[in-house]
N, C-alpha and C. Protein backbone atom coordinates (compact mmCIF):
# COMPACT_ATOMS: atom_id res chain seq x y z
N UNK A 1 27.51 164.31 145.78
CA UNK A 1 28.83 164.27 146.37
C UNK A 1 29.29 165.69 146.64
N UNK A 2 29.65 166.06 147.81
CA UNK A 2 30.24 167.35 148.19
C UNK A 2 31.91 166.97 148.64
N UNK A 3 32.98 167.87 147.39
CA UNK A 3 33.82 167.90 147.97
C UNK A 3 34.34 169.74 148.37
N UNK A 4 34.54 169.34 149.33
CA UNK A 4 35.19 170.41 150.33
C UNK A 4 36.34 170.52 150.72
N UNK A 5 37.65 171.54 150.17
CA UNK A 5 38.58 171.70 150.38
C UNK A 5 39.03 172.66 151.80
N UNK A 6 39.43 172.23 152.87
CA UNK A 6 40.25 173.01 153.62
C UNK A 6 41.51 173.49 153.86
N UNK A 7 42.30 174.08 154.42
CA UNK A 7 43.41 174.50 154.33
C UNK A 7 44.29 173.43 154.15
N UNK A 8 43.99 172.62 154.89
CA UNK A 8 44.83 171.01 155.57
C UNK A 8 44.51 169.91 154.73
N UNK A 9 43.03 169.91 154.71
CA UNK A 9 42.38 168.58 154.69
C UNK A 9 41.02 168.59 153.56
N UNK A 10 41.59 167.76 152.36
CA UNK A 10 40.26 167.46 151.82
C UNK A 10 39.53 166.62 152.06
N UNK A 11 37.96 167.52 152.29
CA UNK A 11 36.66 166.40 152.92
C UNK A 11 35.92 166.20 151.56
N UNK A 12 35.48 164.74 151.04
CA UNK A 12 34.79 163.85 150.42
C UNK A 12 33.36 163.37 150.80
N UNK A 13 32.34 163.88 150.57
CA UNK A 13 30.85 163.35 151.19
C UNK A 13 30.23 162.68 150.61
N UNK A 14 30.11 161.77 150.77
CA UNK A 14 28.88 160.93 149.35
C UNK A 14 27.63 160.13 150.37
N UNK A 15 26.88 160.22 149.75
CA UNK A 15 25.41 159.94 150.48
C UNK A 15 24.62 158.76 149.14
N UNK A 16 24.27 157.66 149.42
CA UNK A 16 23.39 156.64 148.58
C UNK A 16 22.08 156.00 149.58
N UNK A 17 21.64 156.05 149.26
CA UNK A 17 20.14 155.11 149.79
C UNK A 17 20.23 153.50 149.03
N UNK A 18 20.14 152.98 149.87
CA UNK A 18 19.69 151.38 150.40
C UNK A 18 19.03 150.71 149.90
N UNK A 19 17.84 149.80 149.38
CA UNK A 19 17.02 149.49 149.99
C UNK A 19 17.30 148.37 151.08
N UNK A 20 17.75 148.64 151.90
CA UNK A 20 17.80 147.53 153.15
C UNK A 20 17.84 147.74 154.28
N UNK A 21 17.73 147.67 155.50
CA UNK A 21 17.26 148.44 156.97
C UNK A 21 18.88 148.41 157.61
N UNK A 22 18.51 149.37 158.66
CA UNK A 22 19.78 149.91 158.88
C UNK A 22 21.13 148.53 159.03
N UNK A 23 19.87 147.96 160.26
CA UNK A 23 20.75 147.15 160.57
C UNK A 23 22.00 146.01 159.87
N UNK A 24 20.82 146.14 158.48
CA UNK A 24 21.37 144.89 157.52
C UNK A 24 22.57 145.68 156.93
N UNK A 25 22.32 146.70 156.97
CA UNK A 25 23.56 147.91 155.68
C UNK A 25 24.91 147.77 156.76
N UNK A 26 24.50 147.88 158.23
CA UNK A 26 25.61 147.82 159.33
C UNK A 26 26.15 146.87 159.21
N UNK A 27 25.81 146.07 159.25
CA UNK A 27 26.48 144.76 159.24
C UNK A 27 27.07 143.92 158.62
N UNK A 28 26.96 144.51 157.06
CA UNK A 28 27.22 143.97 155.94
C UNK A 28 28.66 144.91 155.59
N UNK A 29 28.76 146.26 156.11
CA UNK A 29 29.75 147.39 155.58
C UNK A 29 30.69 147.40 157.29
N UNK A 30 30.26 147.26 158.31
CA UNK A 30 31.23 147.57 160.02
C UNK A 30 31.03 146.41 160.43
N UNK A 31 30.28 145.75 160.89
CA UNK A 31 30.30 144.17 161.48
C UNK A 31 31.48 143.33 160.67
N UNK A 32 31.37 143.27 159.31
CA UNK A 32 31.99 142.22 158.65
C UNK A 32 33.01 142.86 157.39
N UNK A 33 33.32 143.79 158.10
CA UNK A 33 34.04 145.17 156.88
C UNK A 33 35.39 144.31 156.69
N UNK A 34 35.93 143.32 157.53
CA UNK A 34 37.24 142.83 156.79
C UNK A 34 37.16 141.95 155.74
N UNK A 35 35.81 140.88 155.87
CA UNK A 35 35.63 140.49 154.72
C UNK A 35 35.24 141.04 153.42
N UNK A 36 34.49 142.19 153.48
CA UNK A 36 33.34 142.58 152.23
C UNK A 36 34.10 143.84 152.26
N UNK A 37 35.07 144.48 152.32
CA UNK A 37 35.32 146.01 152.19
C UNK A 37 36.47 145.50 150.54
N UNK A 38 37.16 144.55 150.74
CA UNK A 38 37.67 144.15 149.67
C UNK A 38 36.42 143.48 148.35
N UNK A 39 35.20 143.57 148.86
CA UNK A 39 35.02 143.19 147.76
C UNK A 39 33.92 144.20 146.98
N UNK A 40 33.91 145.02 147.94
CA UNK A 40 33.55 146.43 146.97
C UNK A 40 34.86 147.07 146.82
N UNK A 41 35.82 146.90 146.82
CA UNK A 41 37.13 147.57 146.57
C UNK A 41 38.10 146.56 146.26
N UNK A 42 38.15 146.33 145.16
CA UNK A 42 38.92 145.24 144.42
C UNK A 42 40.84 144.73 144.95
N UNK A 43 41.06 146.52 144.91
CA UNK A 43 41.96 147.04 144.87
C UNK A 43 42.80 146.99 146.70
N UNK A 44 41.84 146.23 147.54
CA UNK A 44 42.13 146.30 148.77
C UNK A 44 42.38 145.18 149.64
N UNK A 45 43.66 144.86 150.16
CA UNK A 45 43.31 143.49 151.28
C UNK A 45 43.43 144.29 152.61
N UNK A 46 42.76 143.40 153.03
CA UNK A 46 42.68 143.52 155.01
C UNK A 46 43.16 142.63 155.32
N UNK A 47 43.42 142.75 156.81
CA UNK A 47 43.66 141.58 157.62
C UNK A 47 43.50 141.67 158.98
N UNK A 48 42.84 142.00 159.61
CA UNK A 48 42.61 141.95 161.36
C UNK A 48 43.59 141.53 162.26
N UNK A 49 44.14 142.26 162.83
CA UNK A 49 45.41 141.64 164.01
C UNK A 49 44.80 141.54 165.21
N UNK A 50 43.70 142.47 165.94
CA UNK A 50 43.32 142.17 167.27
C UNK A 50 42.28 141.07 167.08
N UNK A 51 42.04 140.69 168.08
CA UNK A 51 41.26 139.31 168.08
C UNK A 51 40.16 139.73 168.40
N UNK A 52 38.79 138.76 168.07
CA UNK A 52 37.38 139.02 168.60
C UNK A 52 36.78 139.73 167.67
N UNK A 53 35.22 140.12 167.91
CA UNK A 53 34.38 140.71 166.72
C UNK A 53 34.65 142.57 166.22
N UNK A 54 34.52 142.65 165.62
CA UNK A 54 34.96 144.30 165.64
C UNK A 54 34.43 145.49 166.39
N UNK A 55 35.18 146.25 166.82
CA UNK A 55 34.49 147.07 167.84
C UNK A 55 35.03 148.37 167.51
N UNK A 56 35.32 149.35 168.72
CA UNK A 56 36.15 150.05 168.66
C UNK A 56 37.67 149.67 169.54
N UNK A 57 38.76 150.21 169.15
CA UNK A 57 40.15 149.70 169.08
C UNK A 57 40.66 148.69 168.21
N UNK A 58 39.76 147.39 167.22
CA UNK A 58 40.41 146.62 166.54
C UNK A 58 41.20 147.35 165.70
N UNK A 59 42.22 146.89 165.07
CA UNK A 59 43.38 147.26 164.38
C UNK A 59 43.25 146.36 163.05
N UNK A 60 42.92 147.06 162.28
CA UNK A 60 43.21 146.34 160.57
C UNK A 60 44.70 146.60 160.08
N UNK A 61 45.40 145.47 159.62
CA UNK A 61 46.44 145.62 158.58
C UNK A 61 45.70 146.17 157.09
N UNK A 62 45.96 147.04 156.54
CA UNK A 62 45.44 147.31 154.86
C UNK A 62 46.85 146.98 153.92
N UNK A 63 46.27 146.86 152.62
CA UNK A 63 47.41 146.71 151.60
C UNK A 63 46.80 147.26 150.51
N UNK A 64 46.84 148.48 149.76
CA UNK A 64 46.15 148.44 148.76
C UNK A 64 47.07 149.01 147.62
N UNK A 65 46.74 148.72 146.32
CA UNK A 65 47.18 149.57 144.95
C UNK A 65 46.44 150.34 144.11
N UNK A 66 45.61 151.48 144.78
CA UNK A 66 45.09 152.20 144.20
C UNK A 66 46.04 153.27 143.46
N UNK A 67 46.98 153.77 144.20
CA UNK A 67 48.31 154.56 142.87
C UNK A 67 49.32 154.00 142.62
N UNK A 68 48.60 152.25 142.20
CA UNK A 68 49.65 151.63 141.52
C UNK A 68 50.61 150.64 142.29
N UNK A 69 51.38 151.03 142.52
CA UNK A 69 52.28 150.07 143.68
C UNK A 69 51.75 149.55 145.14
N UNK A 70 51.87 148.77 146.12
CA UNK A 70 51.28 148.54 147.00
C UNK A 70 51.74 149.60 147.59
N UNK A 71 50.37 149.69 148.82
CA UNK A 71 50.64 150.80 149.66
C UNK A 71 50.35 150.05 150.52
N UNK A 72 51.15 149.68 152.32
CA UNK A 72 50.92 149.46 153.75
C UNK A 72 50.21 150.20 154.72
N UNK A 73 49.48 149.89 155.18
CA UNK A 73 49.34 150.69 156.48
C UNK A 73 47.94 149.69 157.47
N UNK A 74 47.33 150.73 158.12
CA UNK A 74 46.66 150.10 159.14
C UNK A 74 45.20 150.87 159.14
N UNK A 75 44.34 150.32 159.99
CA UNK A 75 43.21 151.19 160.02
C UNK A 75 42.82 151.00 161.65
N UNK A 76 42.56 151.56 162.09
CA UNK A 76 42.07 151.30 163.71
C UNK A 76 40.01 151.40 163.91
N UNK A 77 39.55 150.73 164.60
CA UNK A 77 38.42 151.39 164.66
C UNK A 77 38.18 152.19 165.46
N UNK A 78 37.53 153.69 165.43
CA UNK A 78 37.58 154.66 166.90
C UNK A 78 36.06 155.00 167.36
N UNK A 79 35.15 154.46 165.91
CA UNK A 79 33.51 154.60 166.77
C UNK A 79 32.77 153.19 165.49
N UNK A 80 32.44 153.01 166.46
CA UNK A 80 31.41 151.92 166.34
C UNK A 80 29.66 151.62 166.99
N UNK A 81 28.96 152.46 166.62
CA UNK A 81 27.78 152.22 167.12
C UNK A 81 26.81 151.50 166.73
N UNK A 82 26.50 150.74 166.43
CA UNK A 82 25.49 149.57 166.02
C UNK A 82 24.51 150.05 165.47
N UNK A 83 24.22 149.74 163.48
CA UNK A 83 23.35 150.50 162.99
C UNK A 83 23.38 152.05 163.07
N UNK A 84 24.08 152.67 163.59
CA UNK A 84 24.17 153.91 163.69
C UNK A 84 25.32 154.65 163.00
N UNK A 85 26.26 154.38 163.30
CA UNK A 85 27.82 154.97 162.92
C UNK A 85 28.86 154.14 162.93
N UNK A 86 29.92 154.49 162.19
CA UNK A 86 31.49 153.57 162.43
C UNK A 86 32.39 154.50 161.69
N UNK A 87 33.39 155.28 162.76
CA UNK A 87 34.34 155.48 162.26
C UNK A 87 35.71 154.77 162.18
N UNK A 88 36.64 155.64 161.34
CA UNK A 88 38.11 154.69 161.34
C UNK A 88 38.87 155.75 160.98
N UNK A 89 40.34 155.21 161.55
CA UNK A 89 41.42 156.49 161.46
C UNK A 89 42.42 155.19 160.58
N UNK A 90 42.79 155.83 159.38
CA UNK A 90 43.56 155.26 158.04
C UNK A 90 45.02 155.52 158.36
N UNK A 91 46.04 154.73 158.49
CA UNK A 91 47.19 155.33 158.43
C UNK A 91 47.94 154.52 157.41
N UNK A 92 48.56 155.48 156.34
CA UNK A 92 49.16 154.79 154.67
C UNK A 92 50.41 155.79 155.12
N UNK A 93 51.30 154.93 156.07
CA UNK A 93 52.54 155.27 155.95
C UNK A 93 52.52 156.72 156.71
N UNK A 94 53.31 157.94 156.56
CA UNK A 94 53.28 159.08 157.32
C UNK A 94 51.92 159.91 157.05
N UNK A 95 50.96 159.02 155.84
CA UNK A 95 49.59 159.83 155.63
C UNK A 95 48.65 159.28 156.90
N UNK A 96 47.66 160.29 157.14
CA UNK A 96 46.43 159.57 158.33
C UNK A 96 45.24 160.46 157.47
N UNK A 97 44.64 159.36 157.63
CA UNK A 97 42.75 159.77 157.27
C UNK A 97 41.72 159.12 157.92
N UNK A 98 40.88 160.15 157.94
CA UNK A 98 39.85 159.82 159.03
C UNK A 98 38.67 159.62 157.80
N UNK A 99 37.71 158.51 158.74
CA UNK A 99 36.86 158.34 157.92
C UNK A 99 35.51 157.82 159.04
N UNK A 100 34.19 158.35 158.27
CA UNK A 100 33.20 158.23 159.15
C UNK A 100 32.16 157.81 158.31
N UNK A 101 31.15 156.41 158.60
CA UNK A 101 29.58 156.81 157.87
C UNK A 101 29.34 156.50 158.98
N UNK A 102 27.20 156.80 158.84
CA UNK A 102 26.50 157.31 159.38
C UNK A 102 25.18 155.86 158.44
N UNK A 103 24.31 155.56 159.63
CA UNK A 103 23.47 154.51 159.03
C UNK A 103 22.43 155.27 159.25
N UNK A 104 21.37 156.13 158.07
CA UNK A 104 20.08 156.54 158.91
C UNK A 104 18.96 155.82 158.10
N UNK A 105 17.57 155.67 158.68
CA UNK A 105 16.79 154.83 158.41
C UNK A 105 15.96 155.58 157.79
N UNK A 106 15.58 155.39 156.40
CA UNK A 106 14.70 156.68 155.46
C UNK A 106 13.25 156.16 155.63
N UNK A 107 12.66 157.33 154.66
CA UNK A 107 11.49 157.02 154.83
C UNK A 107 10.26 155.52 153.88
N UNK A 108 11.32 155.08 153.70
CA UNK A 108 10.71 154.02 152.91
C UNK A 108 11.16 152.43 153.70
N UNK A 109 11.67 152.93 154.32
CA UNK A 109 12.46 151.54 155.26
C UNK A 109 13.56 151.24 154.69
N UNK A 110 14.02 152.04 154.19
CA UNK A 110 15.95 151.99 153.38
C UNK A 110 16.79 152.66 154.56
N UNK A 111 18.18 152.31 154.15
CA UNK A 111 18.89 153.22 155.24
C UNK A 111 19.64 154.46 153.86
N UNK A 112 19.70 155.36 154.41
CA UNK A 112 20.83 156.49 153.94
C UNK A 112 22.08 156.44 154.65
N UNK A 113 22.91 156.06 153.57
CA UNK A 113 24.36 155.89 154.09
C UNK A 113 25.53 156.59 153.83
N UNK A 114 26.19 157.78 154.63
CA UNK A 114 26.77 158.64 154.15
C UNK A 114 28.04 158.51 155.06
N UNK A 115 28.77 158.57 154.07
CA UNK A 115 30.40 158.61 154.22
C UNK A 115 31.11 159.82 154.20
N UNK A 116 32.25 159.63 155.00
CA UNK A 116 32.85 161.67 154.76
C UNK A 116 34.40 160.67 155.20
N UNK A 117 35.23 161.63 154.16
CA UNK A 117 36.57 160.95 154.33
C UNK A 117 37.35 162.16 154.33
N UNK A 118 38.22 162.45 155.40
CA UNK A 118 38.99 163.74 155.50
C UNK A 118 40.51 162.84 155.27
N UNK A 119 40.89 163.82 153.82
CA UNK A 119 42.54 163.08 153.66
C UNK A 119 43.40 164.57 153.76
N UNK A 120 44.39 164.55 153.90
CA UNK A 120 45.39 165.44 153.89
C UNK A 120 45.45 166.21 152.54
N UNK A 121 45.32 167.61 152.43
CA UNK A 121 45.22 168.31 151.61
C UNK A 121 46.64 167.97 150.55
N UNK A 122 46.77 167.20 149.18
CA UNK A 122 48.19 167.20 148.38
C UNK A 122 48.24 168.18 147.13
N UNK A 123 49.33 167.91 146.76
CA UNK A 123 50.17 168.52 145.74
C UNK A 123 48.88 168.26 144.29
N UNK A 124 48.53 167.23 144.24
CA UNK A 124 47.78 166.11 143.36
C UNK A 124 46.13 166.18 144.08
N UNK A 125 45.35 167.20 143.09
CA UNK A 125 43.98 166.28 144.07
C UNK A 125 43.59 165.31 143.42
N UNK A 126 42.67 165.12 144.52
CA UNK A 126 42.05 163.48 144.78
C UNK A 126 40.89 163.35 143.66
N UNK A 127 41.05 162.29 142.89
CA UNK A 127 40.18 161.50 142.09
C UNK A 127 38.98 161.32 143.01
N UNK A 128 37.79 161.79 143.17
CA UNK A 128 37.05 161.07 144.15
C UNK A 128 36.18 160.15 143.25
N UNK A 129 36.34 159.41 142.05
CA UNK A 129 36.11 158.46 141.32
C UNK A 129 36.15 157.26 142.24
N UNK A 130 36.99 156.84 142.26
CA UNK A 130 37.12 155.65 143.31
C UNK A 130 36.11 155.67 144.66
N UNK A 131 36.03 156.60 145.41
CA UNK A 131 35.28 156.33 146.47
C UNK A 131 33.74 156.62 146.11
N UNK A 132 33.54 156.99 144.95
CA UNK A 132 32.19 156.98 144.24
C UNK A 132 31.79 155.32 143.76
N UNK A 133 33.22 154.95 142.89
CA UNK A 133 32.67 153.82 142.30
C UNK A 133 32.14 152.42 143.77
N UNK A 134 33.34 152.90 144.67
CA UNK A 134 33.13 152.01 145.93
C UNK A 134 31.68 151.96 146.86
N UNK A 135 30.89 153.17 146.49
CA UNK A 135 29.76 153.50 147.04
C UNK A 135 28.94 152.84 146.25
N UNK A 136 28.83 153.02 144.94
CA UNK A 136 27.96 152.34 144.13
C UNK A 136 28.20 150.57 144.29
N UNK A 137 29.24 150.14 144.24
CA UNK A 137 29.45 148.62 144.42
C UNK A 137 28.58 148.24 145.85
N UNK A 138 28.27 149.17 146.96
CA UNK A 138 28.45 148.42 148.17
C UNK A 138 26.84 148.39 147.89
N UNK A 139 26.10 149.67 147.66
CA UNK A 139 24.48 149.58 146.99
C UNK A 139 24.44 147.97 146.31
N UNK A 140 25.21 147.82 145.24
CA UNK A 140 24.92 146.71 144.19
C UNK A 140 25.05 145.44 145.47
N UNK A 141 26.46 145.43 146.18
CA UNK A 141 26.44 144.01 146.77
C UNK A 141 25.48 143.67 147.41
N UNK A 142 24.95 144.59 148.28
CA UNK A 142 24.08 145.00 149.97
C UNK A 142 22.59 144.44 149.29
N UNK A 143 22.03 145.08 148.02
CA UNK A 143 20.77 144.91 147.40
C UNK A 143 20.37 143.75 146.70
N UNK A 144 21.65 143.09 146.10
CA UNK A 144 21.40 141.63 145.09
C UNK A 144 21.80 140.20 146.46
N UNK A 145 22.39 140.75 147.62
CA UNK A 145 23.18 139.85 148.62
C UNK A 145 22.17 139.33 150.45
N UNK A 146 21.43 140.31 150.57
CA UNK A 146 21.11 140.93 151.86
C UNK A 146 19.72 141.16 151.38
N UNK A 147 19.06 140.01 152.32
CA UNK A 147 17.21 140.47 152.41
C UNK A 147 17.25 140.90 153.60
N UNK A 148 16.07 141.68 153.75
CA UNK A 148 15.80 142.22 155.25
C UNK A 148 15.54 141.38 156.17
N UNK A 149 15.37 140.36 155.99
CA UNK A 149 15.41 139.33 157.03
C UNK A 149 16.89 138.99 157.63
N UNK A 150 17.78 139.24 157.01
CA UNK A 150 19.43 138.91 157.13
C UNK A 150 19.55 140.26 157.95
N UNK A 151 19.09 140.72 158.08
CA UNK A 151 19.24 141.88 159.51
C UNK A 151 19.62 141.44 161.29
N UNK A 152 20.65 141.41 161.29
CA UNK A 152 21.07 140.93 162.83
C UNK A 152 19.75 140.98 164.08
C-alpha cells in the first residue's frame, strides 16, 4: 500500500492479485458493483438512479456509516472499460473523491487489481484500514464465489 500525501489531496494505492481472469474480477467489482460493493463493505448501501447496465455516466445514490452517522451522497461513473479499468467520482456532501482501479492480467492467469483513491487532504488523516480491509474482502468474495468459467 502506498500512501501519498499532496498538498490538496491524499492518494491511497493498494494492489492484490486474484486468482481469477480479468474478466471475471471486472465483473464481479464494475459490471455488478451496486450489488457486491456493499458486500465487501458492510458499512455501505447503493442504489442506482439511471437506468440500464452500468457504464459511464450512471449515477449511484451511496449511504454509508463509516464515521459513524450516515453519510449521503452519490457516485457517478466517468471510465468504464471492460476488464480493463473503471473509474468513479465520489461526492459525500461538499467532499469529492476520485477513484480508479485498473484490471491487469498476471502472469499466472490472475488479474492484479489496483485501486488509487484521491480524497481531499483533512484536518484528521485517513485510516486507510478500511480500504485495506475492503480489498482483502473482495480477494475472499471473487476467489470462494467466481470460477473462471463465470467470466463474461
Amino acid at each position: 500500500m502506498d500512501l501519498l500525501q499532496k498538498e490538496e489531496v491524499v492518494r491511497i494505492e493498494l494492489s492484490r492479485v486474484i486468482d481469477r481472469p480479468p474478466a471475471a474480477v471486472f465483473a464481479f467489482v464494475a459490471t455488478d458493483h451496486v450489488r457486491n460493493h456493499p458486500r465487501w463493505d458492510p458499512k455501505m448501501e447503493l442504489k442506482q438512479l439511471t437506468e440500464g447496465p452500468i457504464g459511464v455516466g450512471t449515477v449511484i445514490v451511496r449511504r454509508h456509516t463509516h464515521s459513524g452517522g450516515p453519510v449521503e451522497g452519490t457516485m457517478e461513473i466517468v471510465e468504464y472499460e471492460p476488464d480493463r479499468s473503471f473509474g468513479i467520482v465520489i461526492r459525500d456532501g461538499p467532499v469529492e473523491m476520485h477513484t480508479r482501479m485498473t484490471f491487469e492480467l498476471d502472469a499466472k492467469g490472475g488479474t492484479t487489481i489496483t485501486g488509487i483513491i484521491d480524497i481531499p487532504a483533512m484536518v484528521e488523516p485517513m485510516d486507510p484500514g478500511p480500504v485495506e480491509a475492503s480489498f482483502r474482502r473482495i480477494k475472499e468474495l471473487i476467489e470462494s464465489e467466481v470460477s473462471d468459467q463465470d467470466a463474461p
